[in-house]
PDB file of N, CA and C in Angstrom:
ATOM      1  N   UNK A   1       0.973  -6.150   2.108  1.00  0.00           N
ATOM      2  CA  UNK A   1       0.469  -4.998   2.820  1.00  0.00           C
ATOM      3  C   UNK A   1      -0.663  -5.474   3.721  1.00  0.00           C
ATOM      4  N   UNK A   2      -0.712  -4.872   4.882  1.00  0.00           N
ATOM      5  CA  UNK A   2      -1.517  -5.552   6.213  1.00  0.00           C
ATOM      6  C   UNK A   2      -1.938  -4.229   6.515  1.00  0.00           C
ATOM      7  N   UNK A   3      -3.564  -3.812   6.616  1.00  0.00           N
ATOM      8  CA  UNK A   3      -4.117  -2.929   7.911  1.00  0.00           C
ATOM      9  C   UNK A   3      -5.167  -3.584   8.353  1.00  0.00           C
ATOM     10  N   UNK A   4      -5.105  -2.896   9.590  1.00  0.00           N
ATOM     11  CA  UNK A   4      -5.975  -3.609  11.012  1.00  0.00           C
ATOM     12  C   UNK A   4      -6.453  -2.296  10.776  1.00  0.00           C
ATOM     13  N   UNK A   5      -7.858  -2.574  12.284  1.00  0.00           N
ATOM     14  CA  UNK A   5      -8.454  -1.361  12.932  1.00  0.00           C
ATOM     15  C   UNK A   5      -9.815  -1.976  13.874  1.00  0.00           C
ATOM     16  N   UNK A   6      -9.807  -1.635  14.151  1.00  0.00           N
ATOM     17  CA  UNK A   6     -10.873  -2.152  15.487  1.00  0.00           C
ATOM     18  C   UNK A   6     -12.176  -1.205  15.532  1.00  0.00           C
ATOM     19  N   UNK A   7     -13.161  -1.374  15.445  1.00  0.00           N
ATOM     20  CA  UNK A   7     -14.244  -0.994  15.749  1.00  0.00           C
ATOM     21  C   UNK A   7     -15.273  -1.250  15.880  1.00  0.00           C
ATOM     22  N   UNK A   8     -16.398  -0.694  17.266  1.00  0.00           N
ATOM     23  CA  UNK A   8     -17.482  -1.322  17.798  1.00  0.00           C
ATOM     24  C   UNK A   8     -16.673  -3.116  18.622  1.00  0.00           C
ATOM     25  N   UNK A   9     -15.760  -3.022  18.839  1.00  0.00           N
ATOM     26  CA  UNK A   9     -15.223  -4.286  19.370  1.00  0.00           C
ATOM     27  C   UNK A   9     -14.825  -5.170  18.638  1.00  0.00           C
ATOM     28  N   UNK A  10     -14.815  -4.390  16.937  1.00  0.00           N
ATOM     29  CA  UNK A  10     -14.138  -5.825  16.310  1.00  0.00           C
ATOM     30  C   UNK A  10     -13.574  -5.265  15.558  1.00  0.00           C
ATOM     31  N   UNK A  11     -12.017  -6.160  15.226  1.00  0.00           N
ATOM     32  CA  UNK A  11     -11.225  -5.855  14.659  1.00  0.00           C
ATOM     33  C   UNK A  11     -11.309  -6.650  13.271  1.00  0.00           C
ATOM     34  N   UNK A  12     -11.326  -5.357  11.861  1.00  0.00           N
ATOM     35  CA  UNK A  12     -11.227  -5.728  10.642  1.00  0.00           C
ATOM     36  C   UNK A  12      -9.773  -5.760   9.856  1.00  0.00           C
ATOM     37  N   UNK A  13      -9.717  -6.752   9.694  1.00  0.00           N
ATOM     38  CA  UNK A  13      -8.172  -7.126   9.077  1.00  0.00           C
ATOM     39  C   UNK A  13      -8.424  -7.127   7.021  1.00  0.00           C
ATOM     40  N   UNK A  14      -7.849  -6.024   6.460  1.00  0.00           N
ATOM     41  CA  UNK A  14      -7.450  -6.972   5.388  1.00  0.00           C
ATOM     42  C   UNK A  14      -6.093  -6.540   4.917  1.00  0.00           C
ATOM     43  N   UNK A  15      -5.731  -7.886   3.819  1.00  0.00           N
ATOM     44  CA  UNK A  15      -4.429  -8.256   3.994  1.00  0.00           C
ATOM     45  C   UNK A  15      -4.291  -8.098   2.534  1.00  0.00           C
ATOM     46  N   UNK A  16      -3.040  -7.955   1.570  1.00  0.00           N
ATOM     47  CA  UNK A  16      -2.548  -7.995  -0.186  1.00  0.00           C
ATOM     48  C   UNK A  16      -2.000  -8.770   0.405  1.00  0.00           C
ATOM     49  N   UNK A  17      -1.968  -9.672  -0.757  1.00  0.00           N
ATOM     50  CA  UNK A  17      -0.391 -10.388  -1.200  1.00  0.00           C
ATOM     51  C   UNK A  17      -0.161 -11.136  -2.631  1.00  0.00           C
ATOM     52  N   UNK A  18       0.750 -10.339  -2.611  1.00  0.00           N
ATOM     53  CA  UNK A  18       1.313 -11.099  -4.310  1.00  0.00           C
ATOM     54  C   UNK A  18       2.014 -12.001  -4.386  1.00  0.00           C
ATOM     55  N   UNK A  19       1.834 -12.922  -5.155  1.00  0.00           N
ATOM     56  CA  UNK A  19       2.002 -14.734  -5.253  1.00  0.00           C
ATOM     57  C   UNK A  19       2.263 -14.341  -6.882  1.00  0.00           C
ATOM     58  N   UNK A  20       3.495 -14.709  -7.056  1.00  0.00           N
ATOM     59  CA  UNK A  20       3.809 -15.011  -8.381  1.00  0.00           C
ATOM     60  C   UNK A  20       3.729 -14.311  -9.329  1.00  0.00           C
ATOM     61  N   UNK A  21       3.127 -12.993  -8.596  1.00  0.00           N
ATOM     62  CA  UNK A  21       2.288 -11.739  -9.754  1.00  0.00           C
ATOM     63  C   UNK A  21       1.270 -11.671  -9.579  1.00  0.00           C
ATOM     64  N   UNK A  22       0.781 -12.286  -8.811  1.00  0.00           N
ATOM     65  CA  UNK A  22      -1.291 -12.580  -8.894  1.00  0.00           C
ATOM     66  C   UNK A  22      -1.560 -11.919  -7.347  1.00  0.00           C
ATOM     67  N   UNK A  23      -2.306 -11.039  -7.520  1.00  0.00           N
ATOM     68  CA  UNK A  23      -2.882 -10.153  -6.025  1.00  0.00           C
ATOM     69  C   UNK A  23      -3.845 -11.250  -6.041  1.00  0.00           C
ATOM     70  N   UNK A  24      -3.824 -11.192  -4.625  1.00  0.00           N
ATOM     71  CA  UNK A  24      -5.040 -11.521  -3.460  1.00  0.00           C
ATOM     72  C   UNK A  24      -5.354 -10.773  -2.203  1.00  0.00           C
ATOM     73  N   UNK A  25      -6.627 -10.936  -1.884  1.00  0.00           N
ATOM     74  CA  UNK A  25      -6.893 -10.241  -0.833  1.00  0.00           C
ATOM     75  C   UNK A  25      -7.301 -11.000   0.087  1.00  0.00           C
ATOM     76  N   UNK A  26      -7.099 -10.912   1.317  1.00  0.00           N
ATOM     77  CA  UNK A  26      -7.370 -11.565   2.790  1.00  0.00           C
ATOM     78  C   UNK A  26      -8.374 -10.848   3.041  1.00  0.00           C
ATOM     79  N   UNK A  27      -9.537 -10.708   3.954  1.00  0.00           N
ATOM     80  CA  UNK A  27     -10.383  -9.798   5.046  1.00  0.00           C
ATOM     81  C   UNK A  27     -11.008 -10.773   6.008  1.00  0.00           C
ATOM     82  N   UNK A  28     -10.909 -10.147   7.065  1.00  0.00           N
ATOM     83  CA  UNK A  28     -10.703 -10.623   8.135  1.00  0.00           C
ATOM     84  C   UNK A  28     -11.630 -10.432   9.299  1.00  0.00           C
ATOM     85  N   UNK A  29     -12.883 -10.410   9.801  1.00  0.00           N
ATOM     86  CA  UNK A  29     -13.645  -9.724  11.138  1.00  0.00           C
ATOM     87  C   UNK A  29     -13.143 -10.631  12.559  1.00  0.00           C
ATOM     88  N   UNK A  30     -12.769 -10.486  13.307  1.00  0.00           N
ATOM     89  CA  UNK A  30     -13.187 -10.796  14.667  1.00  0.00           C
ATOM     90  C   UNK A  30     -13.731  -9.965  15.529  1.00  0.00           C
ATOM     91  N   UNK A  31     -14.764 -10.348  16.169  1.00  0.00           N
ATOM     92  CA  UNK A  31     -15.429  -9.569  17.065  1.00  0.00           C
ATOM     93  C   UNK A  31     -14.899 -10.237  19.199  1.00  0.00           C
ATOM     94  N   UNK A  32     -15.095  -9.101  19.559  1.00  0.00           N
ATOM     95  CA  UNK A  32     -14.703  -9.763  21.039  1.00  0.00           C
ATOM     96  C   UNK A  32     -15.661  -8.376  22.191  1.00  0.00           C
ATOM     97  N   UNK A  33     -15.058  -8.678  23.242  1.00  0.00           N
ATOM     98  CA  UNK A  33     -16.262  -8.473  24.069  1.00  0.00           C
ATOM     99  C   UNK A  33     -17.137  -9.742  24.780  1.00  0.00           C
ATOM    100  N   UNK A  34     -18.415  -8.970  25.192  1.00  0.00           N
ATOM    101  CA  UNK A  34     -19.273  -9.797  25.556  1.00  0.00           C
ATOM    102  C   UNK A  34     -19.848 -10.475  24.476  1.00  0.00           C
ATOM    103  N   UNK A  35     -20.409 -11.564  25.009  1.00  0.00           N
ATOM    104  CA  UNK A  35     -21.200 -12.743  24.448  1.00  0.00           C
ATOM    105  C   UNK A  35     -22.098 -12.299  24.023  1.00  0.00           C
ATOM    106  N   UNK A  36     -23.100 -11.898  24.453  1.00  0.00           N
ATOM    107  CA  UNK A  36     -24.035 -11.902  24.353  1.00  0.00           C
ATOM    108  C   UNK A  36     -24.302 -10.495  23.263  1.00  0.00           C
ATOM    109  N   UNK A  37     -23.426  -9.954  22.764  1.00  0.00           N
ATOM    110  CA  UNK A  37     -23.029  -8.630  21.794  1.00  0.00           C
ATOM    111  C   UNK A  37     -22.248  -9.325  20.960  1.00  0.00           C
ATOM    112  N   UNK A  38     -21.625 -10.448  20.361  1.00  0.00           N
ATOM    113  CA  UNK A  38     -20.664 -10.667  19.673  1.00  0.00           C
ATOM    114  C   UNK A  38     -21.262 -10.339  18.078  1.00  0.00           C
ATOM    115  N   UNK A  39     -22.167 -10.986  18.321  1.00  0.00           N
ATOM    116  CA  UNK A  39     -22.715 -11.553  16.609  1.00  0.00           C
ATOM    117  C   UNK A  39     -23.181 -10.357  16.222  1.00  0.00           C
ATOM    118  N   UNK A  40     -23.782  -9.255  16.851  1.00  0.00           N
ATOM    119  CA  UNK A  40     -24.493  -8.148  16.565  1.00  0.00           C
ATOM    120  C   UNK A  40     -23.425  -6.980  16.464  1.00  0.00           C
ATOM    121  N   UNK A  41     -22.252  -6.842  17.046  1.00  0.00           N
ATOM    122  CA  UNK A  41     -21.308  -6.375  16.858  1.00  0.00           C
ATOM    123  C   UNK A  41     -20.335  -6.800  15.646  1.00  0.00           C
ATOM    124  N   UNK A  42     -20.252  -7.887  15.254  1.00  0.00           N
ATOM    125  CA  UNK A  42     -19.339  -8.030  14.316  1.00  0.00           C
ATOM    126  C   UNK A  42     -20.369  -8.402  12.883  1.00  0.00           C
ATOM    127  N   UNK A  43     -21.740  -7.997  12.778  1.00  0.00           N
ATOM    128  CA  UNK A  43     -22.808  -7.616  11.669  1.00  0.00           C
ATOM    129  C   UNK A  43     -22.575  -6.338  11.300  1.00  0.00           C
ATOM    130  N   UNK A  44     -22.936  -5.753  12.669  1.00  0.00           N
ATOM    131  CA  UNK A  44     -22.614  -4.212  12.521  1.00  0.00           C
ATOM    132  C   UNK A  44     -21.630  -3.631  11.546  1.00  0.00           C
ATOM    133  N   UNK A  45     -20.679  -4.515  11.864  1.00  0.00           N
ATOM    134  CA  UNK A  45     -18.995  -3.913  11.354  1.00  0.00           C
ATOM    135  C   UNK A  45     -18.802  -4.674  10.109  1.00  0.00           C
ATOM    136  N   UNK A  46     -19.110  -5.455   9.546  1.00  0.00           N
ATOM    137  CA  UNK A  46     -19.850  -6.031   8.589  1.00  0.00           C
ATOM    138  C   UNK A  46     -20.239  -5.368   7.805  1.00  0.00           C
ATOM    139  N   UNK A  47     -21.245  -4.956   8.036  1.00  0.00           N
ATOM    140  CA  UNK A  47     -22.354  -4.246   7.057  1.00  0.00           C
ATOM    141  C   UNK A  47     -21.747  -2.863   6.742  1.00  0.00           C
ATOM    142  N   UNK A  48     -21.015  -2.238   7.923  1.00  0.00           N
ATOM    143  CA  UNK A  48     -20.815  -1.072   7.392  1.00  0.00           C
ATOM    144  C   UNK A  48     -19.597  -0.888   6.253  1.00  0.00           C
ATOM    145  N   UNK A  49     -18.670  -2.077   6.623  1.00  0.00           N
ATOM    146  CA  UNK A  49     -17.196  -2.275   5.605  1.00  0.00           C
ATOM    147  C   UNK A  49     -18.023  -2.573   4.059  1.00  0.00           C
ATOM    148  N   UNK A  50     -18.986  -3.365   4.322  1.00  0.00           N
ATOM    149  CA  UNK A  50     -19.293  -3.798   2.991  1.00  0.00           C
ATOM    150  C   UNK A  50     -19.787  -2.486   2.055  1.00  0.00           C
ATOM    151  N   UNK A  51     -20.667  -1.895   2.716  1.00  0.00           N
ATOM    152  CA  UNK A  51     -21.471  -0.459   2.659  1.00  0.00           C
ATOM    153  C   UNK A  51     -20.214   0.463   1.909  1.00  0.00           C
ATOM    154  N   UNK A  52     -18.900   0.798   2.710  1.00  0.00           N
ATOM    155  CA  UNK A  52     -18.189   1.649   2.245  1.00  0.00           C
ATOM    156  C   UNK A  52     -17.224   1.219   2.034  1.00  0.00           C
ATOM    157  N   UNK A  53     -17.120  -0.125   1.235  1.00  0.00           N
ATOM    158  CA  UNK A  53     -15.848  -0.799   0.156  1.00  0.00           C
ATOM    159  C   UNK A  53     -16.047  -0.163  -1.473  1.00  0.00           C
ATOM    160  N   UNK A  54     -14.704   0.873  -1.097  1.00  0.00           N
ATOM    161  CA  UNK A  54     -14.539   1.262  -3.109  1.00  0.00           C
ATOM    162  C   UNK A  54     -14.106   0.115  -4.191  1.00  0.00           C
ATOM    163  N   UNK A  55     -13.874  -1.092  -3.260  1.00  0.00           N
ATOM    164  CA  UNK A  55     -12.897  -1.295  -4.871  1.00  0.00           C
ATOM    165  C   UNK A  55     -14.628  -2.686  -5.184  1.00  0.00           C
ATOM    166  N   UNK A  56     -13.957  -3.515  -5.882  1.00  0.00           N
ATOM    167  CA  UNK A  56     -14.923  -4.979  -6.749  1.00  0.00           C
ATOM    168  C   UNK A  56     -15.903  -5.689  -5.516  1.00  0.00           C
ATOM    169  N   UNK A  57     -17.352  -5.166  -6.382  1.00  0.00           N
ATOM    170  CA  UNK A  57     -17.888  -6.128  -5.187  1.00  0.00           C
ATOM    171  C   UNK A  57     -17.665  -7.498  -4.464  1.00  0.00           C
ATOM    172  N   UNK A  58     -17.520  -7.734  -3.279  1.00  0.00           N
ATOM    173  CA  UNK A  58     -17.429  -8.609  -2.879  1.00  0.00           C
ATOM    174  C   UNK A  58     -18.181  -9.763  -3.205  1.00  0.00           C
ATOM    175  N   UNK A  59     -17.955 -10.810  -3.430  1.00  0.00           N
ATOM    176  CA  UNK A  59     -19.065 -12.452  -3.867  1.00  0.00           C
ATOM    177  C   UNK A  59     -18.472 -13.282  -3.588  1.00  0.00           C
ATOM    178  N   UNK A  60     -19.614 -14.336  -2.621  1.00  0.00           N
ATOM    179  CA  UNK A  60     -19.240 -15.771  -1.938  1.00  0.00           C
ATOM    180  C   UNK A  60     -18.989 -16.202  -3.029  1.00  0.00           C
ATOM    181  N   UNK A  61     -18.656 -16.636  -4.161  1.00  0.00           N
ATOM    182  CA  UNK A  61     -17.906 -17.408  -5.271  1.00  0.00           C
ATOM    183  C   UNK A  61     -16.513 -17.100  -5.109  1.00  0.00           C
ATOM    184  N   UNK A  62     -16.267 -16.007  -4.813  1.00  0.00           N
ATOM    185  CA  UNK A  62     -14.953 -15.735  -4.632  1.00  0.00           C
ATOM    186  C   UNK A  62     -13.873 -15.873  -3.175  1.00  0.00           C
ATOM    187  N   UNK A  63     -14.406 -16.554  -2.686  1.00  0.00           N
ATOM    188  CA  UNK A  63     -14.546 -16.477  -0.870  1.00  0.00           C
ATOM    189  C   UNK A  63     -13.785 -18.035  -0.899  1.00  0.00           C
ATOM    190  N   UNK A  64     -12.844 -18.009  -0.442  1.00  0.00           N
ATOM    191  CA  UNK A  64     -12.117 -19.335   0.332  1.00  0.00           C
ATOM    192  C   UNK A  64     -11.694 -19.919   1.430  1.00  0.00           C
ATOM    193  N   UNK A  65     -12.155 -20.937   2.146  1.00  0.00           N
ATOM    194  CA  UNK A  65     -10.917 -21.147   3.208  1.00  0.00           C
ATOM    195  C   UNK A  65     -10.010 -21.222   3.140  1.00  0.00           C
ATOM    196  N   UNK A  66      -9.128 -20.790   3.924  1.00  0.00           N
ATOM    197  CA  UNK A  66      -7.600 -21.024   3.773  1.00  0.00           C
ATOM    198  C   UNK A  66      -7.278 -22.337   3.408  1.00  0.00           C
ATOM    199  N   UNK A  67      -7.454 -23.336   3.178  1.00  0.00           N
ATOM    200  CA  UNK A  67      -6.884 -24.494   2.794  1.00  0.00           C
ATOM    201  C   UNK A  67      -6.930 -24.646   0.982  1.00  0.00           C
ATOM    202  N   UNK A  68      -8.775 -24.188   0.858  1.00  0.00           N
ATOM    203  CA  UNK A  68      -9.001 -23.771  -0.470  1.00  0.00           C
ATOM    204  C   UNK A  68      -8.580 -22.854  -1.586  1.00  0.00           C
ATOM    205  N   UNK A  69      -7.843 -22.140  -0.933  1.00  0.00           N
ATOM    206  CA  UNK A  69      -7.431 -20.705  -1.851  1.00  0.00           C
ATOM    207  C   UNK A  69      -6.283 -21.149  -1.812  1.00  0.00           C
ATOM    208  N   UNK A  70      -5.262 -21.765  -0.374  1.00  0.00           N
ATOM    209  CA  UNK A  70      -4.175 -21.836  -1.249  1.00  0.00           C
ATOM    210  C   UNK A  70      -3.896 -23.119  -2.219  1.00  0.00           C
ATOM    211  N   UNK A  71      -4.831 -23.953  -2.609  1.00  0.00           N
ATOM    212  CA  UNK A  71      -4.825 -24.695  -3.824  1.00  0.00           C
ATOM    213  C   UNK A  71      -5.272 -24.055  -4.686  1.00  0.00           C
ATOM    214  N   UNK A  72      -6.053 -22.489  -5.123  1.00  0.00           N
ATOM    215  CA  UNK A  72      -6.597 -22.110  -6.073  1.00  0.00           C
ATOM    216  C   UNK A  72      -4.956 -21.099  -6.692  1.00  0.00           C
ATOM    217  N   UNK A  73      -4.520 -20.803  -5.715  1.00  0.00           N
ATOM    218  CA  UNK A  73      -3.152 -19.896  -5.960  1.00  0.00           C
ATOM    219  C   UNK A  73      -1.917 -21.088  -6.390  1.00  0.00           C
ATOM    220  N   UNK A  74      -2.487 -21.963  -6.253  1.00  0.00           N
ATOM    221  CA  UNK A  74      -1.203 -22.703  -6.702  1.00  0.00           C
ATOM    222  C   UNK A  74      -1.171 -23.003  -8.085  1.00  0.00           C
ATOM    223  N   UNK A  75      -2.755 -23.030  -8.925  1.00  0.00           N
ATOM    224  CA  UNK A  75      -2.773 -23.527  -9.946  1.00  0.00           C
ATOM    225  C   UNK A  75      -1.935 -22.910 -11.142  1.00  0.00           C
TER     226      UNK A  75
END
């Protein structure tokens, strides 16, 4: 399952996917526009997703690069 949505100029992606039985979640910011608005625009949108996420707090322990997670899903 995939939803998008764009706002303030940046588009928030998150993504399910079940591997074997095991959910994971993708999330995703890109910001676009001007330069000189990027970083402050895609904080913005940031802060507010984090602000009004119902489900498990989010934590950099749990946070992978793509190269990293898919060796953690393989185990």
């Amino acid at each position: 399952m995939r939803s998008q949505r764009v706002y303030q100029d940046c588009a928030v992606e998150l993504t399910q996917l079940d591997i074997n039985g095991k959910d994971s979640w993708s999330l995703a910011f890109e910001a676009t526009g001007e330069d000189d608005k990027l970083m402050d625009n895609l904080q913005a949108v940031a802060s507010q997703v984090f602000k009004t996420y119902p489900g498990s707090k989010l934590q950099a322990k749990d946070s992978f690069a793509y190269p990293s997670w898919l060796s953690v899903i393989g185990e």
